[in-house]
Protein backbone atom coordinates (compact mmCIF):
# COMPACT_ATOMS: atom_id res chain seq x y z
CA UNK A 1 0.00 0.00 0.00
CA UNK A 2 1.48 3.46 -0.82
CA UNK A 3 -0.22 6.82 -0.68
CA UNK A 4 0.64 9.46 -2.44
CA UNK A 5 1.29 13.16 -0.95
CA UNK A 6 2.95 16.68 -3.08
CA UNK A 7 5.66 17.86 -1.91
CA UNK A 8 7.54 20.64 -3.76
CA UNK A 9 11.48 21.17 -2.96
CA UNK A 10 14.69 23.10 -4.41
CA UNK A 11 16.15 19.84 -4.45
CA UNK A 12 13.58 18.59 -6.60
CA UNK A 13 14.25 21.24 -9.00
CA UNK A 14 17.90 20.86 -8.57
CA UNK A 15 17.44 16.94 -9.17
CA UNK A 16 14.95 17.08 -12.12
CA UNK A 17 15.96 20.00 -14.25
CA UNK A 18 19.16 21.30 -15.72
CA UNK A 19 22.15 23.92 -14.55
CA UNK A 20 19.58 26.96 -16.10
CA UNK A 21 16.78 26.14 -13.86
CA UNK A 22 19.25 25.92 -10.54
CA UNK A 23 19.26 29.89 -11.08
CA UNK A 24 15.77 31.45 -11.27
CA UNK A 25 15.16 34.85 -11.45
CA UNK A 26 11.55 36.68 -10.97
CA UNK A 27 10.43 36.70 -14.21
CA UNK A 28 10.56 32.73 -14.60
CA UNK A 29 8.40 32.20 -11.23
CA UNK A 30 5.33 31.37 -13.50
CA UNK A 31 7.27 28.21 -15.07
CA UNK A 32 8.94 27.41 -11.64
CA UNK A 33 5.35 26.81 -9.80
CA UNK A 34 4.21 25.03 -12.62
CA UNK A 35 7.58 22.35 -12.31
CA UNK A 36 7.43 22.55 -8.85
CA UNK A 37 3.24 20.94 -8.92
CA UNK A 38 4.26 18.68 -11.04
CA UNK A 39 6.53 17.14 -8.78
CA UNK A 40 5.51 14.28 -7.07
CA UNK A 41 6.68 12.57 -3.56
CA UNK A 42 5.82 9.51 -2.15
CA UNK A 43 4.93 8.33 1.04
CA UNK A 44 6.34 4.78 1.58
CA UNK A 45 4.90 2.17 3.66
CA UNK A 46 7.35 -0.39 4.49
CA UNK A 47 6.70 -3.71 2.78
CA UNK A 48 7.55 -7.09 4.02
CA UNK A 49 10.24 -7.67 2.06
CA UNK A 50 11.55 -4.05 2.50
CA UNK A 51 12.08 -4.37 6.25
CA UNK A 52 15.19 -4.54 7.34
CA UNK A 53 16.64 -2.33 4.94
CA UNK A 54 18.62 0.79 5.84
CA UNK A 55 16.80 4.26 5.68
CA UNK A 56 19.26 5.61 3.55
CA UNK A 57 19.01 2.68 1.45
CA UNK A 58 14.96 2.47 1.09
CA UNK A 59 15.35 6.15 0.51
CA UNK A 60 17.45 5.76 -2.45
CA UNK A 61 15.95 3.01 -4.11
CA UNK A 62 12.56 4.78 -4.33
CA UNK A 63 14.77 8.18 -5.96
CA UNK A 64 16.94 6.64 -8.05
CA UNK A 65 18.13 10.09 -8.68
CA UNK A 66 19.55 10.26 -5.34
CA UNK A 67 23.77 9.51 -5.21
CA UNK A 68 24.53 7.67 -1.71
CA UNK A 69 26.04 10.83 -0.37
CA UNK A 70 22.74 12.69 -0.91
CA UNK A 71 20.48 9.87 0.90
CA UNK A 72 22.32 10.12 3.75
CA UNK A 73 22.71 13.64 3.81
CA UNK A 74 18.99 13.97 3.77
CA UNK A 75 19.01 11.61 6.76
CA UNK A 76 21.34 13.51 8.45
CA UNK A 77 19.80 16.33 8.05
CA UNK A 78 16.63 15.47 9.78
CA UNK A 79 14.31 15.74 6.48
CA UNK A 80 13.44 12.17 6.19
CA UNK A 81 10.92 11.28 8.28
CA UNK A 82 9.95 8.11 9.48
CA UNK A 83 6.47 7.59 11.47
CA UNK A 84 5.89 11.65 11.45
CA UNK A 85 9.44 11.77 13.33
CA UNK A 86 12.62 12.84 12.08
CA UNK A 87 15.22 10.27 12.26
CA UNK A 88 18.81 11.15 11.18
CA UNK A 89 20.36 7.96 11.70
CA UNK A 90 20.98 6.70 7.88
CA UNK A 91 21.50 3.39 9.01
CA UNK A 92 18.61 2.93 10.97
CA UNK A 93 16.84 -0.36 10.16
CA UNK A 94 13.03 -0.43 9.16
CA UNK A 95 10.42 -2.94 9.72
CA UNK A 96 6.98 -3.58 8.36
CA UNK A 97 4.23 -0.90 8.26
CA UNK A 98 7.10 2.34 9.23
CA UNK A 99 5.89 5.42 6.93
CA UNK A 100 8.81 7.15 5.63
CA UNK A 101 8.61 10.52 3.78
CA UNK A 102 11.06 12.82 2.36
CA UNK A 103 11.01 16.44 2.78
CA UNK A 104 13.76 18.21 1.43
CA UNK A 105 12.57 21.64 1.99
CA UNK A 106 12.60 20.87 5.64
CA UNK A 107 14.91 23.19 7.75
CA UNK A 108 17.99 20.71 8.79
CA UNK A 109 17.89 19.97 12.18
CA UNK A 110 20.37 21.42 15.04
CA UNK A 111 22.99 19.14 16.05
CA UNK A 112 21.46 17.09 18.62
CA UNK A 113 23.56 17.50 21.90
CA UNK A 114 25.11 14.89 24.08
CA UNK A 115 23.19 13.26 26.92
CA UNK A 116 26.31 13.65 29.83
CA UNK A 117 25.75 11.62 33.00
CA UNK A 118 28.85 12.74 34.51
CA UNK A 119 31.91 15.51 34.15
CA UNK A 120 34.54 17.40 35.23
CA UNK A 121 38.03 18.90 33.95
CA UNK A 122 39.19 15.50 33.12
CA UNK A 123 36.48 13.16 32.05
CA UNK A 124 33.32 12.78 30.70
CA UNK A 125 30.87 10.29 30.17
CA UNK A 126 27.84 10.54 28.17
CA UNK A 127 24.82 8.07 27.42
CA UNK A 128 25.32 7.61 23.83
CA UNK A 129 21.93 6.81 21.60
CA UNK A 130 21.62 3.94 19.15
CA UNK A 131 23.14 4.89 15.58
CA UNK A 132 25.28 7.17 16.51
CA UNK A 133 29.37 6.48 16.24
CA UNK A 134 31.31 6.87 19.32
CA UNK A 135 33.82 8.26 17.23
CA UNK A 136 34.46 9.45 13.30
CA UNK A 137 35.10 5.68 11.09
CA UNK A 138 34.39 7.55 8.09
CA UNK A 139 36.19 10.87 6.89
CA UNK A 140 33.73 13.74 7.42
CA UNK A 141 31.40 11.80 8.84
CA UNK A 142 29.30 14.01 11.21
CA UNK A 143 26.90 13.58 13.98
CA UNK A 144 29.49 11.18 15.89
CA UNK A 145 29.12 11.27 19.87
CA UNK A 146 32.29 13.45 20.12
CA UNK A 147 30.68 16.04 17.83
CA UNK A 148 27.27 15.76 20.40
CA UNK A 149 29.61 17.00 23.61
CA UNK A 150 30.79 19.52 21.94
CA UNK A 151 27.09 20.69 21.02
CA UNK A 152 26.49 20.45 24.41
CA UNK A 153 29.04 22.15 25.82
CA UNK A 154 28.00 25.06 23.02
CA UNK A 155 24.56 25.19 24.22
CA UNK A 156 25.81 25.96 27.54
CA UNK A 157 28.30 28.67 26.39
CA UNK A 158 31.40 26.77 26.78
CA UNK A 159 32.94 27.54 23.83
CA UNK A 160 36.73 26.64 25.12
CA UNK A 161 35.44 23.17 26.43
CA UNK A 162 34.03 22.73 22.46
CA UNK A 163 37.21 23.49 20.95
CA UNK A 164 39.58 21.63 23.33
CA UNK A 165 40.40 18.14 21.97
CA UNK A 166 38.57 14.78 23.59
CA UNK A 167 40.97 11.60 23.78
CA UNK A 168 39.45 8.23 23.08
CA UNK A 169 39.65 5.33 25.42
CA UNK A 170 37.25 3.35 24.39
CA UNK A 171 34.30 2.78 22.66
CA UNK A 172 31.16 0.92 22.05
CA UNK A 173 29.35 -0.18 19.12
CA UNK A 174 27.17 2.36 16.28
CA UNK A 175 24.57 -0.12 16.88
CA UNK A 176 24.74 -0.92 20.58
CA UNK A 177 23.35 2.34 23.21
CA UNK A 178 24.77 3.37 26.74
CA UNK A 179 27.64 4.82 28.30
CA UNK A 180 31.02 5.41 26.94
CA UNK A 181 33.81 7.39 28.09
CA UNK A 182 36.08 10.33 27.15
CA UNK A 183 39.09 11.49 28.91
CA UNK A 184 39.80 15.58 28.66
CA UNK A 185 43.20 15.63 29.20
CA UNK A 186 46.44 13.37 28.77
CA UNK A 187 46.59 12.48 32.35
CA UNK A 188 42.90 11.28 32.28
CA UNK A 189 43.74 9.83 28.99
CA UNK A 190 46.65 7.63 30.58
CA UNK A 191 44.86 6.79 33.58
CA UNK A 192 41.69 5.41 32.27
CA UNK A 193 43.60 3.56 29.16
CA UNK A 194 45.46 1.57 31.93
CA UNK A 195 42.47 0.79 33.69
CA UNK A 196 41.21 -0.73 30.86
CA UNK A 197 44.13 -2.69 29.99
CA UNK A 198 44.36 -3.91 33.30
CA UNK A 199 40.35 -4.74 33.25
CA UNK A 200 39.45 -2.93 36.48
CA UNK A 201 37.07 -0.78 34.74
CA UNK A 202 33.34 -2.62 35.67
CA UNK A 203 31.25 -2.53 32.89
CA UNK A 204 27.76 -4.45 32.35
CA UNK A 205 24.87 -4.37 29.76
CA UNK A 206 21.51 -5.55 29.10
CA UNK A 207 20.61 -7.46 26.44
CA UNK A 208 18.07 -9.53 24.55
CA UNK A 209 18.93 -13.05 23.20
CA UNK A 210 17.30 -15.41 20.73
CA UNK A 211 15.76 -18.57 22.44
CA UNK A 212 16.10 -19.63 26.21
CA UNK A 213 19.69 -18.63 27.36
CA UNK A 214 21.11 -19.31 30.54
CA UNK A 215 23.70 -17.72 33.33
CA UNK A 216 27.17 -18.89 32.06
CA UNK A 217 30.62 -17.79 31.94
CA UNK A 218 31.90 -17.37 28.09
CA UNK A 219 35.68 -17.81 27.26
CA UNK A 220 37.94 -18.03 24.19
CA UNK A 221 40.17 -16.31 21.98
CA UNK A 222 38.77 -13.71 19.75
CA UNK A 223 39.99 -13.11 16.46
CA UNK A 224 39.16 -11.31 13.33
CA UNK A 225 38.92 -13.16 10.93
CA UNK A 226 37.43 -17.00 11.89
CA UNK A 227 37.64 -18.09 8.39
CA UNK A 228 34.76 -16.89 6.90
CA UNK A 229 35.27 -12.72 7.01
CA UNK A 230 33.35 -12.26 10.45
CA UNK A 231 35.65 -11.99 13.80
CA UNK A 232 35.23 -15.40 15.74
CA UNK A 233 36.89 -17.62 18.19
CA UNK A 234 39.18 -20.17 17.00
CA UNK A 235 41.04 -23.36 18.94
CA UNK A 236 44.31 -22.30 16.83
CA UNK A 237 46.99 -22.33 19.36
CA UNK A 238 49.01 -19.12 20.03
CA UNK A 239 46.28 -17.08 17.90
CA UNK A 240 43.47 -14.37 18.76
CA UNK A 241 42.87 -12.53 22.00
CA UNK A 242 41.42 -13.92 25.17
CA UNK A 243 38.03 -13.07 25.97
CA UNK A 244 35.54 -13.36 28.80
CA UNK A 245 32.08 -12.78 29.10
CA UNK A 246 29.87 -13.61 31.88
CA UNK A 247 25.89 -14.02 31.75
CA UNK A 248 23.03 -13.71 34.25
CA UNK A 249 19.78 -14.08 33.07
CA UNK A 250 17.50 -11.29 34.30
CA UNK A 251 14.02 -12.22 32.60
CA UNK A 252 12.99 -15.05 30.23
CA UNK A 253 10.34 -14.37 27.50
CA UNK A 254 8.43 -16.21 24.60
CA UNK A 255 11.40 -17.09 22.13
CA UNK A 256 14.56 -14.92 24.05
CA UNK A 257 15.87 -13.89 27.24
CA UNK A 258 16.51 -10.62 28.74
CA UNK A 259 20.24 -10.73 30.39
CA UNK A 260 22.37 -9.02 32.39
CA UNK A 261 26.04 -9.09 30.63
CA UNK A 262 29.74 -8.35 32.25
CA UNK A 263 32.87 -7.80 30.79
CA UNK A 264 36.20 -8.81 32.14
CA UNK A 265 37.88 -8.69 29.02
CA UNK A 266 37.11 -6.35 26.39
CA UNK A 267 37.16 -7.04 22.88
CA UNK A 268 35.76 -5.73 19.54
CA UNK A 269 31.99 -7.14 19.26
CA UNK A 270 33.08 -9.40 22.40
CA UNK A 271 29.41 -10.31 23.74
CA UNK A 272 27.85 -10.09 20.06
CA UNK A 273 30.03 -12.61 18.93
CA UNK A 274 30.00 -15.01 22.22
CA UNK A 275 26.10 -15.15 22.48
CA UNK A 276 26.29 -15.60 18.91
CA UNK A 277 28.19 -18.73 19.32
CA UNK A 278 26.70 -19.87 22.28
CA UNK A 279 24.03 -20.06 20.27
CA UNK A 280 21.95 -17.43 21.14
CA UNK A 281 22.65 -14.08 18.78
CA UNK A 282 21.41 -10.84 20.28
CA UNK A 283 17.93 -9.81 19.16
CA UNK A 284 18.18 -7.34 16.12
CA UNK A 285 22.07 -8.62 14.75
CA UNK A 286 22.63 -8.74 11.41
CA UNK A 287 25.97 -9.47 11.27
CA UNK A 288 26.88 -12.40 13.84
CA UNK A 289 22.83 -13.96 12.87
CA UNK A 290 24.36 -15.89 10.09
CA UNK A 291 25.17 -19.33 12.00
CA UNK A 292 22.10 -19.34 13.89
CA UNK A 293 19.74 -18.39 10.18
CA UNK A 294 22.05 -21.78 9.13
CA UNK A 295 20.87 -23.63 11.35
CA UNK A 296 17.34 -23.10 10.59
CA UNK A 297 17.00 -20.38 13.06
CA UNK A 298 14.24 -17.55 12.32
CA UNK A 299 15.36 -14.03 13.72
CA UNK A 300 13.31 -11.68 15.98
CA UNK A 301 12.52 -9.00 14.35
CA UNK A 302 13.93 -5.16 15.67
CA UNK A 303 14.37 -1.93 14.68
CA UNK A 304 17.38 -1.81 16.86
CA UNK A 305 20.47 -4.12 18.25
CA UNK A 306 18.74 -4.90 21.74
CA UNK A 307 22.50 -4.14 23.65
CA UNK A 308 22.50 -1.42 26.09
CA UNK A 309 25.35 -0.34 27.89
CA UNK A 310 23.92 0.02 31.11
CA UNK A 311 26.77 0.75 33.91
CA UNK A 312 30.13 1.71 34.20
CA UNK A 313 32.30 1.77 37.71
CA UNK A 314 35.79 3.09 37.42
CA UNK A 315 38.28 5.10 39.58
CA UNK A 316 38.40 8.49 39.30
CA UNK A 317 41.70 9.44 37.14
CA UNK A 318 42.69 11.94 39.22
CA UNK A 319 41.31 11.73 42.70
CA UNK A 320 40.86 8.43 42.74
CA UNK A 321 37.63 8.16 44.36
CA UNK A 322 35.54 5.86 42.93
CA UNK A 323 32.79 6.71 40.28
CA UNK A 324 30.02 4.56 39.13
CA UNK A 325 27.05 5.67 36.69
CA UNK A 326 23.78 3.90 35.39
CA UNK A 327 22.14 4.61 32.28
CA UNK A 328 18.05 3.33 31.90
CA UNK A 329 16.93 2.15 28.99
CA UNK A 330 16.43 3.91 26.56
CA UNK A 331 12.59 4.25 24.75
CA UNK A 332 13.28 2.36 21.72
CA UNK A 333 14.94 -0.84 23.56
CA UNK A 334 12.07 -0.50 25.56
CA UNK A 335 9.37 -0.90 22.98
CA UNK A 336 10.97 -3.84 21.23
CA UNK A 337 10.99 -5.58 24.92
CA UNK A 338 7.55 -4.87 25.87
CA UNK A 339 6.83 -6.18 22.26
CA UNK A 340 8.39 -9.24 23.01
CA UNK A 341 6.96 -8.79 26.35
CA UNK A 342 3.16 -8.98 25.04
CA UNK A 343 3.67 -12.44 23.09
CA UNK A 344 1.58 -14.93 25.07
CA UNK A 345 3.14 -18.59 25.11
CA UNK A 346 1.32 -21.19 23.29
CA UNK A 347 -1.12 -23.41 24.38
């Protein structure tokens, strides 16, 4: 089912008509208006066999007109909207029955600021959203979670703070929400990387899991390439990275399990990939899903990766008192589990 709306736009202009018409002067407003009305744009309703895709991607292959860089950019720029809502996360992932609609002539939204639980001269940690990068990947890319402090701190008038540089000490998954941490200065900086190194740094998450998962204490070496392109565990000897996880299961539901995870190691996509082959991927993972899909598993569907960072304990880098922070969970991670929530079990 689609429905059709009008929506008339520079960029549709810009798109649809040639270098002259980019340039319109007063006395060609007549022939504008009439190739602005006839310019049509759609409002999409998500199809079954359209969700899962990327916004930027279902955006682009209804405006084949569109480059990549432009898709996202509209993303970005808060003028796609999905459900009424702006949502500038281009790699947000859709399901069934979402409306999407593109509206170019929307203003761009402001940078959207940081959510800090916690700062001072030398640190600060922020609640990061889902979507958003912890830290630039991609040259230019915008919108990452350093960009968001520095938002916040110009909202606030602290203009100095904005400009000073943030050091990185770790980081969490695009895809996964919660705390993260940045050190403000080089002593911070050294302080916290050591903690980390040496695992004193308590971290633990909530996440939902595929089928009926149990408490358990993970282990193997992690690396990052098992074979088949994905990082893995392998039984080489002398290869990959040791790795512990350790599960306690919080809630069961119909089909998954809501757990409580802890790191004492800390590797790249470490409880993805261990849940994953324990046999249980993380609701909403569409990268470490393929064993389970081989197996003749059928995912959960999820608009999101259900992985939230929920705490993190660590000693101050400075004072050396001790500081410990909880994030809730966030809205969306809370619809998807009082979704799952609703399904009655059979019978």
């Amino acid at each position: 089912m689609v429905t059709f709306v009008t929506i008339t736009s520079a960029l549709d202009l810009s798109m649809k008509f040639p270098t002259p018409w980019r340039s319109i002067s007063a006395g060609t407003s007549a022939r504008v208006r009439v190739a602005w009305a006839s310019l049509v744009k759609r409002i999409r309703i998500v199809t079954p066999d359209e969700a899962g895709s990327t916004l930027a991607a279902l955006v682009r292959r209804h405006h084949e007109s569109l480059s990549w860089s432009r898709a996202q950019r509209l993303c970005e720029n808060g003028q796609v909207l999905v459900d009424g809502a702006p949502l500038t996360d281009p790699a947000f992932r859709l399901s069934e029955g979402q409306e999407i609609r593109i509206e170019p002539s929307r203003p761009r939204d402001r940078e959207p600021a940081a959510v800090i639980e916690f700062e001072d001269t030398h640190v600060v940690v922020v609640d990061k959203p889902v979507g958003v990068s912890s830290v630039p990947y991609e040259r230019r890319e915008r919108g990452t979670e350093m960009d968001r402090n520095r938002e916040a701190w110009r909202r606030r008038g602290l203009r100095a703070a904005a400009r000073a540089p943030l050091f990185v000490v770790h980081r969490i998954d695009k895809e996964t929400s919660g705390l993260t941490i940045f050190a403000r200065t080089k002593t911070a900086e050294r302080s916290l990387a050591r903690q980390f190194r040496e695992h004193t740094i308590e971290r633990t998450y909530l996440t939902v899991t595929h089928g009926g998962l149990r408490s358990q204490r993970l282990e193997s070496r992690l690396v990052s390439n098992r074979g088949d392109g994905l990082r893995g565990s392998t039984r080489r000897p002398g290869e990959g990275k040791r790795a512990v996880t350790h599960v306690e299961v919080v809630e069961r539901l119909v089909g998954a399990t809501l757990s409580r995870v802890s790191l004492e190691t800390g590797r790249t996509h470490q409880i993805r990939i261990h849940l994953a082959e324990a046999g249980h991927p993380i609701v909403g993972d569409r990268v470490y899903i393929r064993d389970f899909v081989a197996r003749g598993g059928t995912p959960i569907a999820s608009s999101r990766l259900l992985l939230h960072a929920a705490t993190l304990a660590f000693e101050h880098p400075v004072s050396g008192r001790p500081v410990a922070l909880a994030a809730p969970l966030p809205q969306d991670f809370l619809i998807e589990l009082d979704r799952l929530r609703s399904v009655t079990r059979p019978g």
